[in-house]
Structures are given as C-alpha cells and as structure tokens.
N, C-alpha and C. Protein backbone atom coordinates (compact mmCIF):
# COMPACT_ATOMS: atom_id res chain seq x y z
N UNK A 1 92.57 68.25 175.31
CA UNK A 1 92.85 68.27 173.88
C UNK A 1 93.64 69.50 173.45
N UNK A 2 93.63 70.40 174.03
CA UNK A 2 94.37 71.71 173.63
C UNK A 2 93.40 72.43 172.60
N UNK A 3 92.47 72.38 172.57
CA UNK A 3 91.95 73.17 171.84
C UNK A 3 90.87 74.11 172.50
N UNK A 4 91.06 75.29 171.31
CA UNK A 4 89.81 76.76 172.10
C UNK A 4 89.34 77.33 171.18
N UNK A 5 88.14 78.14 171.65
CA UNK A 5 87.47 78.53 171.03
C UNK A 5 88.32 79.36 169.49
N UNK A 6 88.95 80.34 170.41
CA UNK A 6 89.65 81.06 169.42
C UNK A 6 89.95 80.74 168.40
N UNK A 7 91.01 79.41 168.82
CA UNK A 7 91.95 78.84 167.64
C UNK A 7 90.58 78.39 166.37
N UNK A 8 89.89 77.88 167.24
CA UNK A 8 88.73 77.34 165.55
C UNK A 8 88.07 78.19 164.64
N UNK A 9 88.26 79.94 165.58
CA UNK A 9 87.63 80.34 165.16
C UNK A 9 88.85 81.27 164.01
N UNK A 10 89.55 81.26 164.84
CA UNK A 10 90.73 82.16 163.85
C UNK A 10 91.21 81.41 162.29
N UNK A 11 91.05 82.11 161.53
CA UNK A 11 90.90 81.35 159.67
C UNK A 11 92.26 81.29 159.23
N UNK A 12 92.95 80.28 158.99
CA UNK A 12 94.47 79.84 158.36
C UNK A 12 94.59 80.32 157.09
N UNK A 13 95.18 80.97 156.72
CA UNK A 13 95.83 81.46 155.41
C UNK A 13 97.80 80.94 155.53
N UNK A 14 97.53 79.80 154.99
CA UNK A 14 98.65 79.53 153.98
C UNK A 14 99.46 79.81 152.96
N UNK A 15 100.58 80.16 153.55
CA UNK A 15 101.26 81.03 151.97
C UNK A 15 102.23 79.75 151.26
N UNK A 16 101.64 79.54 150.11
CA UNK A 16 102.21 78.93 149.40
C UNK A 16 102.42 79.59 148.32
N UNK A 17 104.07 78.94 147.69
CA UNK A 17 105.14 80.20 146.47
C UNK A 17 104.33 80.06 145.56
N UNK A 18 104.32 81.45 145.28
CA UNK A 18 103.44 81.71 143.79
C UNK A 18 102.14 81.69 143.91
N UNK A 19 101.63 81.61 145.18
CA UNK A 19 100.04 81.95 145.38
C UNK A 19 99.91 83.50 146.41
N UNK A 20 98.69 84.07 145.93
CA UNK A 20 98.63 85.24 146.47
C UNK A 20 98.21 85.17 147.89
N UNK A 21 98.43 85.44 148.90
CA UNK A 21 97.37 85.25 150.35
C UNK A 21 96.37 86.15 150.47
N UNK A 22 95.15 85.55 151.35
CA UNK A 22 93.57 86.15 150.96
C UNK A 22 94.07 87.85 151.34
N UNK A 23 95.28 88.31 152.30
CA UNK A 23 94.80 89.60 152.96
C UNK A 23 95.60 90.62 151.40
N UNK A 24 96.35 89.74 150.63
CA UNK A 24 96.55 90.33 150.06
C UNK A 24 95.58 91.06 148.66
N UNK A 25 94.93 89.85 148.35
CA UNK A 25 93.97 90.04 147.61
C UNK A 25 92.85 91.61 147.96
N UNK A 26 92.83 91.45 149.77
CA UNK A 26 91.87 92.12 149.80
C UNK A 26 92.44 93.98 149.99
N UNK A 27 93.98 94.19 150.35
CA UNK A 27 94.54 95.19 150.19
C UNK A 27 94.57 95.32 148.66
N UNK A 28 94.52 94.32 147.21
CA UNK A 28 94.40 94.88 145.96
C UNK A 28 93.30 95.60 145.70
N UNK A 29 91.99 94.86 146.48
CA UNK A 29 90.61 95.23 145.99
C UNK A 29 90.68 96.70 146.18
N UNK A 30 91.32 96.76 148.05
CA UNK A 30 91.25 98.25 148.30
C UNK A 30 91.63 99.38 147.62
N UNK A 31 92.75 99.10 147.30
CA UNK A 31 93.54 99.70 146.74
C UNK A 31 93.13 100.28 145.53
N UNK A 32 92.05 99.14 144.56
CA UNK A 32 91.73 99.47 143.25
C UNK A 32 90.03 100.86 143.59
N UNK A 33 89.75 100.62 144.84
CA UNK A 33 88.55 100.83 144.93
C UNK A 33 88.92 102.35 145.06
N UNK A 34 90.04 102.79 146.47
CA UNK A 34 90.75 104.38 146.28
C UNK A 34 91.05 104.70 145.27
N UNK A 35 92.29 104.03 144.36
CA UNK A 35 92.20 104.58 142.85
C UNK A 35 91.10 104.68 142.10
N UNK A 36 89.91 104.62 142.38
CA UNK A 36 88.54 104.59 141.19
C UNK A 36 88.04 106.03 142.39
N UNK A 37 88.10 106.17 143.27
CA UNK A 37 87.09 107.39 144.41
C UNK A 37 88.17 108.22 144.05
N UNK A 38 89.81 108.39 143.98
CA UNK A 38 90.64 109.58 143.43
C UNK A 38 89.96 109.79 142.29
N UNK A 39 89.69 108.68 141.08
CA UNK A 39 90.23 109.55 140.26
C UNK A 39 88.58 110.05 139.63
N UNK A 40 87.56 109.43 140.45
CA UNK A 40 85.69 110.65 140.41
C UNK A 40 85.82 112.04 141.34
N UNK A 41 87.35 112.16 142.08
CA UNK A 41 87.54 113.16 142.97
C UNK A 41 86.71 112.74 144.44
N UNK A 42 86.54 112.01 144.76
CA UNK A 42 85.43 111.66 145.92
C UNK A 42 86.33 111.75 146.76
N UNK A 43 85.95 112.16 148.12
CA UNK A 43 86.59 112.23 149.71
C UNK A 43 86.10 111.18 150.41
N UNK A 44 86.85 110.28 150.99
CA UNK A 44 86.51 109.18 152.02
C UNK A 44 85.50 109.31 152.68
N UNK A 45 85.26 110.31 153.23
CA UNK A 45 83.46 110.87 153.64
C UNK A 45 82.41 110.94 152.47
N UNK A 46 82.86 111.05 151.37
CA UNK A 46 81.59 111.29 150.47
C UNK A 46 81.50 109.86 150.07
N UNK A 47 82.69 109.06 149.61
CA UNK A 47 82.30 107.38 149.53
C UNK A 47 82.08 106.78 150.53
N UNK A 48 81.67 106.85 152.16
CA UNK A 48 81.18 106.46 153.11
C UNK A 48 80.07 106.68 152.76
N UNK A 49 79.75 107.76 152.81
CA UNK A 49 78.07 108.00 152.82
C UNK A 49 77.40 107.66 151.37
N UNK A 50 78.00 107.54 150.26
CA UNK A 50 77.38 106.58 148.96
C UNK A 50 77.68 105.40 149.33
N UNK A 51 78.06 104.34 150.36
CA UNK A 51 78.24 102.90 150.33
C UNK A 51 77.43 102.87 151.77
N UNK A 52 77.13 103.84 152.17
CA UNK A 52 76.63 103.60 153.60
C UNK A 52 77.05 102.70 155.10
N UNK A 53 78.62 103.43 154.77
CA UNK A 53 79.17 102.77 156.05
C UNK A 53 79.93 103.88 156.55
N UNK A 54 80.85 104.00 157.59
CA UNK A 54 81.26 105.14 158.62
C UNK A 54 82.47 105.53 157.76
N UNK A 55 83.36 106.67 157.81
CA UNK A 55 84.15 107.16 157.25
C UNK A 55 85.23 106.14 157.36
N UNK A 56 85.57 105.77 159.02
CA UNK A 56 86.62 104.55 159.61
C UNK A 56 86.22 103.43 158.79
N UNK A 57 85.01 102.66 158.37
CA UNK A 57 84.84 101.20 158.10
C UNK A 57 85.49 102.09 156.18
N UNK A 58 85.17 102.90 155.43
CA UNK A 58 85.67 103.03 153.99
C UNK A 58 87.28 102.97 154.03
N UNK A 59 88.23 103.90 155.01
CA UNK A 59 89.20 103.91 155.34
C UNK A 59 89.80 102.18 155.99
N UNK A 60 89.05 101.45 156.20
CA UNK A 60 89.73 100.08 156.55
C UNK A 60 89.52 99.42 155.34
N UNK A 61 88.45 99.56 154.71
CA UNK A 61 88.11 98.38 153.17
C UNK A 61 89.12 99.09 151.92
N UNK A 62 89.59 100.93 152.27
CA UNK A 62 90.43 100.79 151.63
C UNK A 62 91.60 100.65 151.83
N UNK A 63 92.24 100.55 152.54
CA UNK A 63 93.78 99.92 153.15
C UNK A 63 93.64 98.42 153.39
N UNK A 64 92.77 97.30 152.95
CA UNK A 64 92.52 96.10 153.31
C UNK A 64 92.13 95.38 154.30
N UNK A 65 92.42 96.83 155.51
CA UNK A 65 92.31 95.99 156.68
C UNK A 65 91.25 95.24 156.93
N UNK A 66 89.73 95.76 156.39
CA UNK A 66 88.10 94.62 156.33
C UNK A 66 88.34 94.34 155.34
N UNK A 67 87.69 92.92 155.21
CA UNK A 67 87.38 92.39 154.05
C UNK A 67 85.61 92.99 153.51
N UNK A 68 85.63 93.07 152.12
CA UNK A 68 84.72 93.50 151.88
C UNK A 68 83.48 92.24 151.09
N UNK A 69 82.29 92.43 152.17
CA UNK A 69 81.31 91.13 151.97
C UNK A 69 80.96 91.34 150.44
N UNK A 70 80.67 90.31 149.69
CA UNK A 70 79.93 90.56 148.01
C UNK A 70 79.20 91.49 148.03
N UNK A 71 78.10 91.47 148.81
CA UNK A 71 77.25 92.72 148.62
C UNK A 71 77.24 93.90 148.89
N UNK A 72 78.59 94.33 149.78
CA UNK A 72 78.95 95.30 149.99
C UNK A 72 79.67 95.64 148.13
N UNK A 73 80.69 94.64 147.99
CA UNK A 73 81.52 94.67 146.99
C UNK A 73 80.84 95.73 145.74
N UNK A 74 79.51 94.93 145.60
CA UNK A 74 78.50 95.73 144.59
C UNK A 74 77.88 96.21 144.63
N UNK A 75 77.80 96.91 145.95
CA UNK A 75 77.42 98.67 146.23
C UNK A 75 78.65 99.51 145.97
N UNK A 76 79.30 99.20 146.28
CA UNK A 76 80.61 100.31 145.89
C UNK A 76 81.38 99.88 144.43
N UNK A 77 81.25 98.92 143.39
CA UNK A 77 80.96 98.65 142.59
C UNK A 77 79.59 99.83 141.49
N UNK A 78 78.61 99.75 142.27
CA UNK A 78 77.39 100.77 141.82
C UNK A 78 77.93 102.14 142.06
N UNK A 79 78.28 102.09 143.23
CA UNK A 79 78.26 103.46 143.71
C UNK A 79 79.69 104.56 142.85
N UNK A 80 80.72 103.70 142.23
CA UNK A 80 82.04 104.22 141.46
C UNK A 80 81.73 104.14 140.29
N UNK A 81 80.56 103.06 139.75
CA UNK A 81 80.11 103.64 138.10
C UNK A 81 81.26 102.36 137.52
N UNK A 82 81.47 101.46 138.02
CA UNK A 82 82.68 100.05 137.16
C UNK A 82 81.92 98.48 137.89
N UNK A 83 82.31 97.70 137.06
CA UNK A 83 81.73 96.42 137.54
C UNK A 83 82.68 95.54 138.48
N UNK A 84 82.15 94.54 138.98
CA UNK A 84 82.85 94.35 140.10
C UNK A 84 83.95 93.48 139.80
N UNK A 85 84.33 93.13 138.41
CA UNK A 85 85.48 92.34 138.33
C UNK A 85 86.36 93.64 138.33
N UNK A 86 86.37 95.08 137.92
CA UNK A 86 87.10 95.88 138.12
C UNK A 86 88.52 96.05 139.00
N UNK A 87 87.46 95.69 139.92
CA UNK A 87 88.65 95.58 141.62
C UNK A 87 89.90 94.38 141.83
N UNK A 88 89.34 93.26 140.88
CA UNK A 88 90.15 91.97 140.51
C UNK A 88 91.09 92.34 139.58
N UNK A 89 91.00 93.36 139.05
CA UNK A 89 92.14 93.37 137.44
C UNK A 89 93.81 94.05 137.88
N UNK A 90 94.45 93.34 137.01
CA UNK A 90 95.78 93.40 137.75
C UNK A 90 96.42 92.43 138.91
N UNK A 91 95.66 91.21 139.57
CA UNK A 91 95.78 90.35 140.56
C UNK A 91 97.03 89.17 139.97
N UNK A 92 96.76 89.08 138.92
CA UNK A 92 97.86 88.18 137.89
C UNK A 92 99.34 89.08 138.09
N UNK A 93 99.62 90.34 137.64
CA UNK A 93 100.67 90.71 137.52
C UNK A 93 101.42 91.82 138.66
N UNK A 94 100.35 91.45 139.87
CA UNK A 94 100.78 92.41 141.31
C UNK A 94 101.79 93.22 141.31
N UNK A 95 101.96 94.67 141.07
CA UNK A 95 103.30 95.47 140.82
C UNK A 95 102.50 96.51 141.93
N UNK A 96 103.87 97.21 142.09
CA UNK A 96 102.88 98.93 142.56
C UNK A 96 102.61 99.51 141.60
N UNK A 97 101.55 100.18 141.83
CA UNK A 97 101.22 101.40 140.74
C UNK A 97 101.67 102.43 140.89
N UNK A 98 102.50 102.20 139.50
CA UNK A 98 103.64 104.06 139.42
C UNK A 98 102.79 104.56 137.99
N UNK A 99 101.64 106.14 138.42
CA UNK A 99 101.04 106.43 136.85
C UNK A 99 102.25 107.09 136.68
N UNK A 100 101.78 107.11 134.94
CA UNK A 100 102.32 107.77 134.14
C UNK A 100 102.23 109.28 134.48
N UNK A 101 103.07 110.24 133.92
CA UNK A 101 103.02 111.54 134.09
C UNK A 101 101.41 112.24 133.48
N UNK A 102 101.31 111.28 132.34
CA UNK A 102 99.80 111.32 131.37
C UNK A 102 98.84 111.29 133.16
N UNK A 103 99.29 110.24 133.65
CA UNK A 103 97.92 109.42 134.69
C UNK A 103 97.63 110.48 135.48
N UNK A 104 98.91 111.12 135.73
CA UNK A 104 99.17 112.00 136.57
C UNK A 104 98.32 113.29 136.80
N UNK A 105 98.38 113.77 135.65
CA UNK A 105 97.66 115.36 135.18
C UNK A 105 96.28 115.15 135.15
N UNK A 106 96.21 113.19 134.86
CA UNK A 106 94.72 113.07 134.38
C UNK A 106 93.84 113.25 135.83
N UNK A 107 94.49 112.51 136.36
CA UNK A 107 93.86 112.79 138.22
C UNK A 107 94.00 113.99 138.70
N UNK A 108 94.62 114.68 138.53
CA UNK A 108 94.52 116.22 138.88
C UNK A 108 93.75 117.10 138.31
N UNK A 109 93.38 116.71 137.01
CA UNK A 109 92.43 117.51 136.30
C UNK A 109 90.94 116.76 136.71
N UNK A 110 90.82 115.25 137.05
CA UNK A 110 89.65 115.16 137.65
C UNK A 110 88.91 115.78 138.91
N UNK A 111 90.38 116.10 139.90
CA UNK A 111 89.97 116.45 141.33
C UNK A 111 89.83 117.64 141.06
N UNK A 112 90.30 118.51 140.09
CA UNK A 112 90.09 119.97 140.49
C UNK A 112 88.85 120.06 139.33
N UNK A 113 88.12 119.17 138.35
CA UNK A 113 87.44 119.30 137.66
C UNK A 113 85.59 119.39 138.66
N UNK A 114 86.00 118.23 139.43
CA UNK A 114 84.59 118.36 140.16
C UNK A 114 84.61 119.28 141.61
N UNK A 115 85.90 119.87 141.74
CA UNK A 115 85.76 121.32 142.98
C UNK A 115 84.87 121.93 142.13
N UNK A 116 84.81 122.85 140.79
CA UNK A 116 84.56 123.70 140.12
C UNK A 116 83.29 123.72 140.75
N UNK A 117 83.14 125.48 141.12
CA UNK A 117 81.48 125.75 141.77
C UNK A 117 80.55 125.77 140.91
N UNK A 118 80.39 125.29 139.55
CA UNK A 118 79.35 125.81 138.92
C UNK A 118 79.18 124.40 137.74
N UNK A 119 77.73 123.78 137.64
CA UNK A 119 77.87 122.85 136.07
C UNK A 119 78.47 123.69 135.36
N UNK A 120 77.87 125.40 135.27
CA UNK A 120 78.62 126.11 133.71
C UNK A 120 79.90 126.10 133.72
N UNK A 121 81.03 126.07 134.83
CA UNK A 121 82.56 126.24 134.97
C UNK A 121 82.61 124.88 134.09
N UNK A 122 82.06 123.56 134.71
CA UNK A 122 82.31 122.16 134.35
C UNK A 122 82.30 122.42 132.65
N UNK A 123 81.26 123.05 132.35
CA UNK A 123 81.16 122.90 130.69
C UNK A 123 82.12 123.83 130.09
N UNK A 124 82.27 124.68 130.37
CA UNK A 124 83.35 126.01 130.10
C UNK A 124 84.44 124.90 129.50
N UNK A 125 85.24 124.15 130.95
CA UNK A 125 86.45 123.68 130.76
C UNK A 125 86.21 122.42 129.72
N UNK A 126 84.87 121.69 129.88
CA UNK A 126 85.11 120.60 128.50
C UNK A 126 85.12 121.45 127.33
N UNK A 127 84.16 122.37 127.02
CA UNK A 127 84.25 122.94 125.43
C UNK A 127 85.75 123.41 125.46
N UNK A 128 86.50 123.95 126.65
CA UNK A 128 87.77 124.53 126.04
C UNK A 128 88.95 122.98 125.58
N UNK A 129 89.00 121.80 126.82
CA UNK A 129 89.16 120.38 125.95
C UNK A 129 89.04 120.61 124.81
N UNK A 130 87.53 120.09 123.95
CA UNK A 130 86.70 119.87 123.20
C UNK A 130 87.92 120.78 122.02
N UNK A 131 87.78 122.09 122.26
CA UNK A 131 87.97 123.14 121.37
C UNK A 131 89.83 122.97 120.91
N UNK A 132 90.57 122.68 122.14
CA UNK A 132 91.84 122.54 121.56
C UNK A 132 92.23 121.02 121.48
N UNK A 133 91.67 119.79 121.52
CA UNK A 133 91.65 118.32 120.92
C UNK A 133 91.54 118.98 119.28
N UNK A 134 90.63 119.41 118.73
CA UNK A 134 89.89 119.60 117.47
C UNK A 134 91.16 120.51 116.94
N UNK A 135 91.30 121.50 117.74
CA UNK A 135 92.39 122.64 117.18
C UNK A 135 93.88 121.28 116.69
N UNK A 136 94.26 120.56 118.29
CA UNK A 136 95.40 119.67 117.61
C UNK A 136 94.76 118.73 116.22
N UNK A 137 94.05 118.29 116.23
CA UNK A 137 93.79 117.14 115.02
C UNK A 137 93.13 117.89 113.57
N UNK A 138 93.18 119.40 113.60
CA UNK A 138 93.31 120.11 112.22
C UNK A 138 94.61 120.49 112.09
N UNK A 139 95.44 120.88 112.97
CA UNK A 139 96.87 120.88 112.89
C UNK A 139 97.74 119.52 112.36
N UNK A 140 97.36 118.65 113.07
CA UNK A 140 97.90 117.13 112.61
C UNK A 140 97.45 116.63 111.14
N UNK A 141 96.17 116.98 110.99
CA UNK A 141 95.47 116.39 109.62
C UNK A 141 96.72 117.49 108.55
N UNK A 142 96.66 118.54 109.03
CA UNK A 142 97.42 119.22 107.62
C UNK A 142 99.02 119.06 107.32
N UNK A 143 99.64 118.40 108.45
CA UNK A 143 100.54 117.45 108.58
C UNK A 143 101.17 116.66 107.07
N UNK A 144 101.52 117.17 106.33
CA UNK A 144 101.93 115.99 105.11
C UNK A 144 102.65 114.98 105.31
N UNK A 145 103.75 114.73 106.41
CA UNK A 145 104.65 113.65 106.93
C UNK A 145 103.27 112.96 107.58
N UNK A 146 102.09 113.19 108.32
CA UNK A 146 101.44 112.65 109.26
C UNK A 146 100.40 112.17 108.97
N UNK A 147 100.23 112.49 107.46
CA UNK A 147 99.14 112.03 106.52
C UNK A 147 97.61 112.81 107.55
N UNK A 148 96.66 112.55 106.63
CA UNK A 148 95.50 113.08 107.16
C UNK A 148 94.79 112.65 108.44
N UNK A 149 94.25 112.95 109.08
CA UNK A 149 93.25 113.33 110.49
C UNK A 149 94.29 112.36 111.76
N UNK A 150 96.01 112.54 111.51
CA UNK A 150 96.42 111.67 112.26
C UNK A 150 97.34 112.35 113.24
C-alpha cells in the first residue's frame, strides 16, 4: 500500500489563499507572548521558571517552533498578567510590528524600570512621572487656545 507509520503520523497543513497556516498562527502567539515578557522586563530564564518549563522549551514557544498546549497557553497567560485571547489579537490583520517611537521609550523605561535595586528607587521614579504628568496638565489647563484641563 505505500503507507508508514510516519506519513500518518506527520499532520498536513494546507495553505489555502487567504487562510493563515497553523505554524503561522503559532509563531503569532509567540511572538505576542515575547512582546508581553519585554515589555514586564522578564528574561527568558525568569519566564521559564514562572511557566515551568526549560529556558530552550520558552525560547521555542517563543519563536513558534512548539506549539503551545491550552494549558500551557493559560499558565503563561497567568503568569504575564493578560487573558488568553491576548496572544490571538492582531491574527486578522498580520503585519510586522514596527512600535512607535512612543512604544519605544515605553519598553525601555519598563526594562530599566524593574532593574532598579530598590521598591523605594521604583517609587522615587513613579512620583517623579506622577509629579511632571500633573506639572504638564496645569500647564495645558492654563492654555487659553487649549481650553481647560486639556
């Protein structure tokens, strides 16, 4: 008959136009799951050991190469603090992600926000946030072209 084990066991993915293929789907998930561990500042070792798998198996689920089982899905789902349709969003309009210069600073100020050696450094830098947000929006409120608190 020509047939073997292998072949029955190996899973057909069909690319048909205008449909996504499964490996692609699962390089989006990845993909969305590294952008959520950048931007809590987490190291591929520290989201291994919150999902409880080896540094190599986080590094394959995030480049797509494993597929990631449901219940894995919503441990690392738990473990990033977003729900698990999270990882699905954006599957409709598949682009690369180019951030904004905004996205940009924002991820850099997360990663160097949780180096900081101390909770008090952490609070230091939100009250100084805190302190010049408030400073711009009394500046803006007194604004007469900008009308009030705008």
């Amino acid at each position: 008959m020509g047939w073997t084990m292998a072949a029955a066991t190996k899973p057909r993915i069909e690319r048909r136009e205008g449909r996504t293929r499964a490996q692609d789907i699962d390089r989006h998930v990845g993909a969305r799951m590294r952008e959520r561990r950048i931007v809590l500042g987490l190291t591929q070792q520290q989201m291994a050991e919150l999902i409880g798998v080896t540094y190599q198996q986080a590094h394959k689920y995030e480049k797509g190469i494993n597929r990631i089982a449901a219940g894995r899905l919503y441990t690392i789902a738990r473990a990033l603090g977003v729900d698990v349709g999270y990882f699905f969003e954006g599957l409709e309009r598949e682009t690369d992600f180019q951030p904004t210069p905004q996205q940009r600073m924002l991820l850099d100020l997360a990663r160097h926000f949780v180096a900081l050696p101390s909770r008090k450094h952490q609070e230091a830098l939100c009250n100084l946030a805190r302190a010049l947000a408030q400073a711009s929006e009394e500046l803006q409120g007194s604004d007469p072209q900008r009308g009030p608190g705008r």
